[in-house]
C-alpha atoms as a PDB file:
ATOM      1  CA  UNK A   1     -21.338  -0.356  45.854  1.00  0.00           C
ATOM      2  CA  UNK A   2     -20.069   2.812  44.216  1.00  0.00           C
ATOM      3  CA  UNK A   3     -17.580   1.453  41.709  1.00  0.00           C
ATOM      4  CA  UNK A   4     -17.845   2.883  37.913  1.00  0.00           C
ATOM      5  CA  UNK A   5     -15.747   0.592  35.831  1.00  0.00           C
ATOM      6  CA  UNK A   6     -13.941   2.381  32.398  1.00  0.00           C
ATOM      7  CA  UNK A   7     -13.838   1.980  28.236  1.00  0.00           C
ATOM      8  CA  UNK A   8     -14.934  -1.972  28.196  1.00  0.00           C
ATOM      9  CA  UNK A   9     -14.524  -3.357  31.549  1.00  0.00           C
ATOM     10  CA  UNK A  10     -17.554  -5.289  33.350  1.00  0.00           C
ATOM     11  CA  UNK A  11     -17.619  -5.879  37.067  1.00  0.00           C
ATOM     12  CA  UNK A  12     -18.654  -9.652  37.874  1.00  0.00           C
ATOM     13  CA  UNK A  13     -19.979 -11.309  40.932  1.00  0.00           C
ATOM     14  CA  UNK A  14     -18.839 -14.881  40.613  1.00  0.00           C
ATOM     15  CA  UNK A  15     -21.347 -17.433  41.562  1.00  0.00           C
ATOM     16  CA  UNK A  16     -19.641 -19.993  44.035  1.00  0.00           C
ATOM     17  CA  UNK A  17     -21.196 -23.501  43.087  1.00  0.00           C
ATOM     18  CA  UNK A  18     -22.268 -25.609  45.864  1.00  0.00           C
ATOM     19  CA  UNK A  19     -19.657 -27.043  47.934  1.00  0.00           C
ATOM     20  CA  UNK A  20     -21.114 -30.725  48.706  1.00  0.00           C
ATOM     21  CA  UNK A  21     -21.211 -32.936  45.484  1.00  0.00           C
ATOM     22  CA  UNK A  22     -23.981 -35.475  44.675  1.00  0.00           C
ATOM     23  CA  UNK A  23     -22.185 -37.965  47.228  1.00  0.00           C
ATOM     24  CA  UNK A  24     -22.195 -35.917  49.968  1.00  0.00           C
ATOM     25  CA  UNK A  25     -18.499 -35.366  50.281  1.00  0.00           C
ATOM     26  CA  UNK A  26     -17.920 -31.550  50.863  1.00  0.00           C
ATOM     27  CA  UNK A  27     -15.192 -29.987  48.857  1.00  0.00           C
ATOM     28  CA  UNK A  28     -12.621 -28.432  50.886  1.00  0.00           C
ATOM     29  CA  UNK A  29     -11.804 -24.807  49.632  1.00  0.00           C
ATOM     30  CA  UNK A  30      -7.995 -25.302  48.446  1.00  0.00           C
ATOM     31  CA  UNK A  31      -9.456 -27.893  46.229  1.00  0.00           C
ATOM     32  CA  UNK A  32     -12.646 -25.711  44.286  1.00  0.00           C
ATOM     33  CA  UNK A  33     -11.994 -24.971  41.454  1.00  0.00           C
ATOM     34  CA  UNK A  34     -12.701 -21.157  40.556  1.00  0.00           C
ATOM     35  CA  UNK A  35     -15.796 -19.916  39.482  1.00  0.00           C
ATOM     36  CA  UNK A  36     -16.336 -19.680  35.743  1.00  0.00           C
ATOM     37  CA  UNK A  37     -20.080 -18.140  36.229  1.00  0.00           C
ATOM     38  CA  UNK A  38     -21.175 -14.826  37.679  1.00  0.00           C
ATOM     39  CA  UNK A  39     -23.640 -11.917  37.613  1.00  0.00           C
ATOM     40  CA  UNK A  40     -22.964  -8.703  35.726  1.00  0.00           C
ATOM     41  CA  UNK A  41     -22.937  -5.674  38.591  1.00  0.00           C
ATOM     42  CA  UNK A  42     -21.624  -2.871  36.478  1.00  0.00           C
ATOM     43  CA  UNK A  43     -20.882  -2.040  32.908  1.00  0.00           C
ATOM     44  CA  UNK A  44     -18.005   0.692  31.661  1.00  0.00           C
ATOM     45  CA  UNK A  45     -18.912   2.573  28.602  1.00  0.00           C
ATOM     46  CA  UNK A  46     -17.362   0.628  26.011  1.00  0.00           C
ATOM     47  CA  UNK A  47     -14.583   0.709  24.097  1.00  0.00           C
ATOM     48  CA  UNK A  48     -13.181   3.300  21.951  1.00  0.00           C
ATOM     49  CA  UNK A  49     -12.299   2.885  18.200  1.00  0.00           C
ATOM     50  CA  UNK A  50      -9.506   4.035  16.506  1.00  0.00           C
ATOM     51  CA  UNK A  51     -11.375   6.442  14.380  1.00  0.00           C
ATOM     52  CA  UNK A  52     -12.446   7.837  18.368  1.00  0.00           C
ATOM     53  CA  UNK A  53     -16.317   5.975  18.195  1.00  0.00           C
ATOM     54  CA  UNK A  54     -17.289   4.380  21.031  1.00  0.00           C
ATOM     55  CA  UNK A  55     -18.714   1.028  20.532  1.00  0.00           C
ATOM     56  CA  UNK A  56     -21.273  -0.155  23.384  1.00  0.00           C
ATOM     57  CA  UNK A  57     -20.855  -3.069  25.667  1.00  0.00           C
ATOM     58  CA  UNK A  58     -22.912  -6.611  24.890  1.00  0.00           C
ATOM     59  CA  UNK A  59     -23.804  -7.210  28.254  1.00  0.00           C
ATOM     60  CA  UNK A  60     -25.335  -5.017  30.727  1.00  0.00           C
ATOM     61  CA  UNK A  61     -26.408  -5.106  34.531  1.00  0.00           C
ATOM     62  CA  UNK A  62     -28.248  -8.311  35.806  1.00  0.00           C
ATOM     63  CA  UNK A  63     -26.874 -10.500  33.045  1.00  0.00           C
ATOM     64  CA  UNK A  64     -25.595 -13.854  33.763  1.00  0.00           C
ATOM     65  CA  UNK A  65     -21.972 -14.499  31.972  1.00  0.00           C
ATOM     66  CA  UNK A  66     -19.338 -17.739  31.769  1.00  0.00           C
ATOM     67  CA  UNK A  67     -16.189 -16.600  31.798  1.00  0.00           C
ATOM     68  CA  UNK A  68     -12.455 -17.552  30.987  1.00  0.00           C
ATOM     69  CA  UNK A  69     -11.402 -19.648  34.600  1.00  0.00           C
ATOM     70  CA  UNK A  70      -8.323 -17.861  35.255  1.00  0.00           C
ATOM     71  CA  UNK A  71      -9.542 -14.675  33.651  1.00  0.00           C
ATOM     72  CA  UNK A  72      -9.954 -11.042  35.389  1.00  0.00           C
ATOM     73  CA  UNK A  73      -8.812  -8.993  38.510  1.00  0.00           C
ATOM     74  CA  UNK A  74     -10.087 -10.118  42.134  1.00  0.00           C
ATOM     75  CA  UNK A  75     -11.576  -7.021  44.385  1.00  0.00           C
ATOM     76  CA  UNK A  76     -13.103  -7.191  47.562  1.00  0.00           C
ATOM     77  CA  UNK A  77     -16.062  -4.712  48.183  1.00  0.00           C
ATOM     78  CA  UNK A  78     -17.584  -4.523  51.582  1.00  0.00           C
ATOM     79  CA  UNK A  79     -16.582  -8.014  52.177  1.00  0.00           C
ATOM     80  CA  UNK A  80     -17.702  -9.425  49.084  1.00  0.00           C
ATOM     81  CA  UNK A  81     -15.568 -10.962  46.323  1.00  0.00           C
ATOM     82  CA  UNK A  82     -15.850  -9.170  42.479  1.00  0.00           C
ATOM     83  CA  UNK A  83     -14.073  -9.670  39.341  1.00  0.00           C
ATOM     84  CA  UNK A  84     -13.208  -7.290  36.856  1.00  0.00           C
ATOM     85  CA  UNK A  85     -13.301  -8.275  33.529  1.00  0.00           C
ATOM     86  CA  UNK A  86     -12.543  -7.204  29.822  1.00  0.00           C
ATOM     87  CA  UNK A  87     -15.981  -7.740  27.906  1.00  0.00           C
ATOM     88  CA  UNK A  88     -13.678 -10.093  25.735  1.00  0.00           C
ATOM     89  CA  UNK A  89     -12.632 -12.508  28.416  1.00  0.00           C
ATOM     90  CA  UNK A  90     -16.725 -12.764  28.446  1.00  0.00           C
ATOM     91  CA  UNK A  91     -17.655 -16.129  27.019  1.00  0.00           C
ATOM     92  CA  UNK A  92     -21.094 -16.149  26.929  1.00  0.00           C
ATOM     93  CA  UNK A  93     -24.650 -15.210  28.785  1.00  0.00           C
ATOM     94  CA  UNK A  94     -27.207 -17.356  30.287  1.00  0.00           C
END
């Protein structure tokens, strides 16, 4: 993948949860609910104050995030499914 994102953006891979619950029953796809989990693929540069200093991104490559649900901009790369994401709408690592 050859995708640089800008200022404070972060390129996700969400991680799709299994699709059979405990029971057994599998979970059709209009029903799933989106993925609020993913992997960190790229990191822009960070964002830029208004005195011009640029302050660095939390999170960098590899990390695992939660995110807002309906957060972020769907891509597909090569056939796979990314999000790109505001470090802000970035809840939390794991």
């Amino acid at each position: 993948m050859n995708i640089n994102p800008l200022a404070d953006r972060v390129i996700v891979r969400p991680v799709d949860r299994s699709e059979t619950v405990k029971g057994g029953i599998i979970i059709p796809d209009t029903a799933k609910e989106k993925p609020q989990e993913g992997e960190v693929v790229a990191v822009g540069k960070g964002r830029l104050t208004e005195k011009g200093e640029r302050v660095k991104p939390e999170v960098k490559k590899g990390d695992k995030v939660l995110f807002r649900k309906y957060s972020g901009t769907e891509i597909n790369i090569d056939d796979e499914k990314y999000l790109i994401l505001q470090e802000s709408e970035i809840l939390a690592t794991l």
